[in-house]
Protein backbone atom coordinates (compact mmCIF):
# COMPACT_ATOMS: atom_id res chain seq x y z
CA UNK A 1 32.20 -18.76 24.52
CA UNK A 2 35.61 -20.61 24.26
CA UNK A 3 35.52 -23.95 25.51
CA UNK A 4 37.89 -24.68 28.49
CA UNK A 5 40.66 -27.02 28.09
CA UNK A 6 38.90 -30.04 30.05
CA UNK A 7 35.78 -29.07 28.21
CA UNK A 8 37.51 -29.62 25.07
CA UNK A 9 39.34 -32.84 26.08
CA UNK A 10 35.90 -34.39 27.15
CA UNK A 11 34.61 -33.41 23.88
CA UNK A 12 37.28 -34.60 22.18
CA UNK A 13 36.89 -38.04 23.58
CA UNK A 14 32.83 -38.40 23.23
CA UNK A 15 33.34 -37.43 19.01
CA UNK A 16 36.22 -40.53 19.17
CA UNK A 17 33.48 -42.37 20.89
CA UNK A 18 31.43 -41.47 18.31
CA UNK A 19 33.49 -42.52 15.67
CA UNK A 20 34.11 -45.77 17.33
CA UNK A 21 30.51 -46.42 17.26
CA UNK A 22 30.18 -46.04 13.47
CA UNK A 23 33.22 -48.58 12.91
CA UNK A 24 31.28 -50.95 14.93
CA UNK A 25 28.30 -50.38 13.38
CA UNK A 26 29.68 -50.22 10.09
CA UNK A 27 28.23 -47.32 9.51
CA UNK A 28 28.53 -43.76 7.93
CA UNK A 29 28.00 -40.46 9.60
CA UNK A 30 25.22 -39.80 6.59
CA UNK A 31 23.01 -43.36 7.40
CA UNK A 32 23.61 -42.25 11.46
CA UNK A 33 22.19 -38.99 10.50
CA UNK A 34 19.43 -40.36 8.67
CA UNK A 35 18.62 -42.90 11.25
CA UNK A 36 18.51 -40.32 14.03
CA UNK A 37 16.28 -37.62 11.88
CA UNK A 38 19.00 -35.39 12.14
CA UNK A 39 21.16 -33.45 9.71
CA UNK A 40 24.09 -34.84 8.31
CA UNK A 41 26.41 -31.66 9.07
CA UNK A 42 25.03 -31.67 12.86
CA UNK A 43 26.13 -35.14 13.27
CA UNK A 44 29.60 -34.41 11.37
CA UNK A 45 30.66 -31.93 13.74
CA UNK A 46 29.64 -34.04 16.86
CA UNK A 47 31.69 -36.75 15.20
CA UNK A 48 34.69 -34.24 14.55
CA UNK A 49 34.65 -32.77 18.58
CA UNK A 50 32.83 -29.35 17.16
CA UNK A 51 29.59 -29.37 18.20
CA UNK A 52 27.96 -30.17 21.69
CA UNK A 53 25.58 -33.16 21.37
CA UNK A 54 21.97 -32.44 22.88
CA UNK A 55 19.88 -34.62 23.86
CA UNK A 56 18.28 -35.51 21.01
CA UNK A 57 21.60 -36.73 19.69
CA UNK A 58 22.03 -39.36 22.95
CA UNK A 59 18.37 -40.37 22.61
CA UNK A 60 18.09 -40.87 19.34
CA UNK A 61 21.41 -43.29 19.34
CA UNK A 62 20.28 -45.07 22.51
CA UNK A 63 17.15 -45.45 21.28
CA UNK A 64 17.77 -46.92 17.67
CA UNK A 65 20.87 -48.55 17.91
CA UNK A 66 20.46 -50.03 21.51
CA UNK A 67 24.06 -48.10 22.75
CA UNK A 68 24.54 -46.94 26.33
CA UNK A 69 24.16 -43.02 26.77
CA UNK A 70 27.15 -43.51 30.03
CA UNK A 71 29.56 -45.07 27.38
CA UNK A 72 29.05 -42.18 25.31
CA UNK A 73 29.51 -39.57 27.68
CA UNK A 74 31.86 -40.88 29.92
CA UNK A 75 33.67 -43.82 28.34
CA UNK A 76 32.46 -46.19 31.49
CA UNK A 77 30.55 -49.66 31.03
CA UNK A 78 30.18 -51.87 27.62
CA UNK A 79 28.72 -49.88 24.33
CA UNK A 80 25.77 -51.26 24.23
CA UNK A 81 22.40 -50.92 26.31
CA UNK A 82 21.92 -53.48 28.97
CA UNK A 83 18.89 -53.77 31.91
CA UNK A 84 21.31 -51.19 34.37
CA UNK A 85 21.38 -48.56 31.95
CA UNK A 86 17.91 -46.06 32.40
CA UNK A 87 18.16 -43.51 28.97
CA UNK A 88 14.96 -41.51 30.66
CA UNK A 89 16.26 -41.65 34.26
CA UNK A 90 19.64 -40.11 32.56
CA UNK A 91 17.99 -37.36 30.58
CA UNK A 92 16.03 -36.46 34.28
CA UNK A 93 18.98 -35.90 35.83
CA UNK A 94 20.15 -33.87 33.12
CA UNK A 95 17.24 -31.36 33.64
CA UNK A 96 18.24 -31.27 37.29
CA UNK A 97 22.10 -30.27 36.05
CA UNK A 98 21.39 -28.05 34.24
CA UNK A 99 18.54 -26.47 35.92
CA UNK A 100 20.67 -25.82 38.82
CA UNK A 101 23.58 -24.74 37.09
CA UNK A 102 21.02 -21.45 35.62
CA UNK A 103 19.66 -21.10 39.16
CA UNK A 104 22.68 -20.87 41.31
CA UNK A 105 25.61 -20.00 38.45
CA UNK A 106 23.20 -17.99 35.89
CA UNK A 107 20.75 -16.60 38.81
CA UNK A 108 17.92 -17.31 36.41
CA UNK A 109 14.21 -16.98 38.83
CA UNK A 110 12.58 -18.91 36.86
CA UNK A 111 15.12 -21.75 36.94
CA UNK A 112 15.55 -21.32 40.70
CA UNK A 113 11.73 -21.21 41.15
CA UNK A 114 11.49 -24.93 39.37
CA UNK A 115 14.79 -26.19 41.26
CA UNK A 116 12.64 -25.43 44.85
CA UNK A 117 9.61 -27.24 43.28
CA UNK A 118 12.08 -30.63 42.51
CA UNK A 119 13.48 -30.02 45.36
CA UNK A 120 10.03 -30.14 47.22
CA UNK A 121 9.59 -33.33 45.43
CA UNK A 122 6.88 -31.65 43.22
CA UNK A 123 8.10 -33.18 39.81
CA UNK A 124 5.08 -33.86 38.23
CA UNK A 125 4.37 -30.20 38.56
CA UNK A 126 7.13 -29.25 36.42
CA UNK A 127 5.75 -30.97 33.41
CA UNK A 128 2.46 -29.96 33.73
CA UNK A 129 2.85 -26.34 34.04
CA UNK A 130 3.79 -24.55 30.65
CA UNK A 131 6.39 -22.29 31.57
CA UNK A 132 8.14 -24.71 33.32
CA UNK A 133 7.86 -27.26 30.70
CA UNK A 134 9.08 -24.41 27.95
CA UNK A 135 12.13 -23.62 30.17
CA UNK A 136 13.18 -27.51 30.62
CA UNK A 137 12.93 -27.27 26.60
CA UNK A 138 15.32 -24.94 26.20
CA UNK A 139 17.67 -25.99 28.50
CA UNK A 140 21.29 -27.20 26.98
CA UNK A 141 23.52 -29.61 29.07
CA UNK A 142 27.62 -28.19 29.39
CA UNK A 143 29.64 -30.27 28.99
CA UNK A 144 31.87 -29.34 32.03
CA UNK A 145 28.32 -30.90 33.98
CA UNK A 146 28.59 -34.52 31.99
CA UNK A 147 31.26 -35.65 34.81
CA UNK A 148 28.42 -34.62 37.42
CA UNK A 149 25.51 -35.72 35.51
CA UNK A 150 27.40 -39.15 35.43
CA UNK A 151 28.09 -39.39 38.61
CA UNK A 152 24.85 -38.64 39.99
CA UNK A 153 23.24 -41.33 37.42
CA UNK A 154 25.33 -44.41 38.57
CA UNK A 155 24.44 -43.24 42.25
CA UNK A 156 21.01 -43.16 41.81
CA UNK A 157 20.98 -46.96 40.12
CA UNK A 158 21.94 -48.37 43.71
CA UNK A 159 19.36 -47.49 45.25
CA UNK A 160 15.57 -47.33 44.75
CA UNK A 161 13.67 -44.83 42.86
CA UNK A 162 11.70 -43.36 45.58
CA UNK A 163 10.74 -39.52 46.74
CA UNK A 164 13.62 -39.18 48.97
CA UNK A 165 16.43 -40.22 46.24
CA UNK A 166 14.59 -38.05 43.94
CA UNK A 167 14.99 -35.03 46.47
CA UNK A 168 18.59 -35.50 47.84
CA UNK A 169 19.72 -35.55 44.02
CA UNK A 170 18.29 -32.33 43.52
CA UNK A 171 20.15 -31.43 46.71
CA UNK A 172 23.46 -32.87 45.40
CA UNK A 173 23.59 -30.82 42.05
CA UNK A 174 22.31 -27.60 43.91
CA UNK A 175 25.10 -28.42 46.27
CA UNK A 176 27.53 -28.85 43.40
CA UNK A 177 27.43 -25.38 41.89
CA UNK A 178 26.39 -23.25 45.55
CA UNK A 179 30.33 -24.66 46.16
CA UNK A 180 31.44 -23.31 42.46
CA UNK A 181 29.49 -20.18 43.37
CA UNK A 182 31.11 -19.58 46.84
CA UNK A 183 34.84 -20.52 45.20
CA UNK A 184 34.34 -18.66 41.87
CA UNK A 185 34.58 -19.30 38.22
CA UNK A 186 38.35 -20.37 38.47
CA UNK A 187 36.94 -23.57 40.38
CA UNK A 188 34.88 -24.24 37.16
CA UNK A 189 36.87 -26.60 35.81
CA UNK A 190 38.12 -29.01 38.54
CA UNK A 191 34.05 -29.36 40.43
CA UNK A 192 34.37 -31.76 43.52
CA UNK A 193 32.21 -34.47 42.46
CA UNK A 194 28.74 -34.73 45.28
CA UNK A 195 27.20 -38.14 45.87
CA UNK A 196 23.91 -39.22 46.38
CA UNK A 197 24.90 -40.58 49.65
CA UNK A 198 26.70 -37.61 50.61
CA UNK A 199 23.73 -35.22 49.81
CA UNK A 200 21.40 -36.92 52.47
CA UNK A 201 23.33 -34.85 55.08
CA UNK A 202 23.28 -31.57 53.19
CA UNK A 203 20.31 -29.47 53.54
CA UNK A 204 17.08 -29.98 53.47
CA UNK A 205 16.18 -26.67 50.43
CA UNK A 206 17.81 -25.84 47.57
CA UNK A 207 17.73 -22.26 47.04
């Protein structure tokens, strides 16, 4: 499927992010590859706005070159990893995105099964049983979602991590895409951005 044009933009700009990076680090796309245990052509065409980074791609750099996964995606805060920025509380909302975006846009059961456990608050259930766990495996962020992933990220670091957050930020992405749903795939590209602090007055389920 053929990009959109804000999907491509956004893309654009996380490769020249990319690039960026290796000037700073003084470093080539080969010894980034190597460093991350990935393949040198993968990370060339993340670096060149081709490819869709996954997850292991953010992890790996946040994880051995100290950068912040929010500069990457969205361009916002310094390069570099400080105490505010939570790489595991990031890639958790990610599973949320994206698991509500195949419930509610893709009208996957499965998906929409694990989307009313979180939203129970039932997240330790989802790792433990197996088909969940191989489902949240082979789930792929869009990149039309990184705006909303983002958002929901910095809302959840003002507040503590507690049950109730957990659930209304379930609430806030299922919220997101029942709104795409109900104004169709035209809307797609231009989402309303949800807040944490707006989702505590939505409902209670999601699905």
């Amino acid at each position: 499927m053929a990009l959109s044009a804000p999907e491509e933009s956004a893309g654009l700009e996380m490769a020249r992010r990319v690039r960026i990076l290796l000037a700073e680090m003084d470093m080539n796309q080969g010894e980034l590859a190597r460093r991350l245990g990935l393949s040198p052509g993968y990370v060339s065409e993340i670096a060149r706005g081709v490819k869709r980074p996954g997850a292991d791609f953010f992890m790996g750099v946040h994880r051995e070159l100290n950068v912040s996964v929010d500069w990457l995606i969205s361009g916002i805060g310094a390069m570099f990893f400080d105490e505010g920025n939570r790489a595991d509380l990031l890639h958790a909302i990610w599973v949320v995105v994206a698991t509500a975006r195949s419930a509610i846009i893709e009208r996957d059961i499965l998906a929409a099964e694990i989307l009313q456990v979180m939203g129970d608050g039932r997240f330790e259930q989802v790792a433990q049983e197996p088909r969940f766990a191989a489902f949240i495996e082979s789930l792929q962020l869009e990149h039309r979602d990184l705006g909303l992933t983002a958002a929901l990220y910095n809302g959840h670091l003002t507040g503590a991590d507690t049950q109730r957050r957990r659930r209304q930020l379930v609430s806030a992405a299922a919220t997101h895409f029942r709104m795409q749903s109900s104004i169709g795939l035209s809307a797609l590209t231009t989402p309303p951005m949800p807040t944490l602090e707006s989702a505590s007055v939505m409902e209670k389920t999601v699905i």
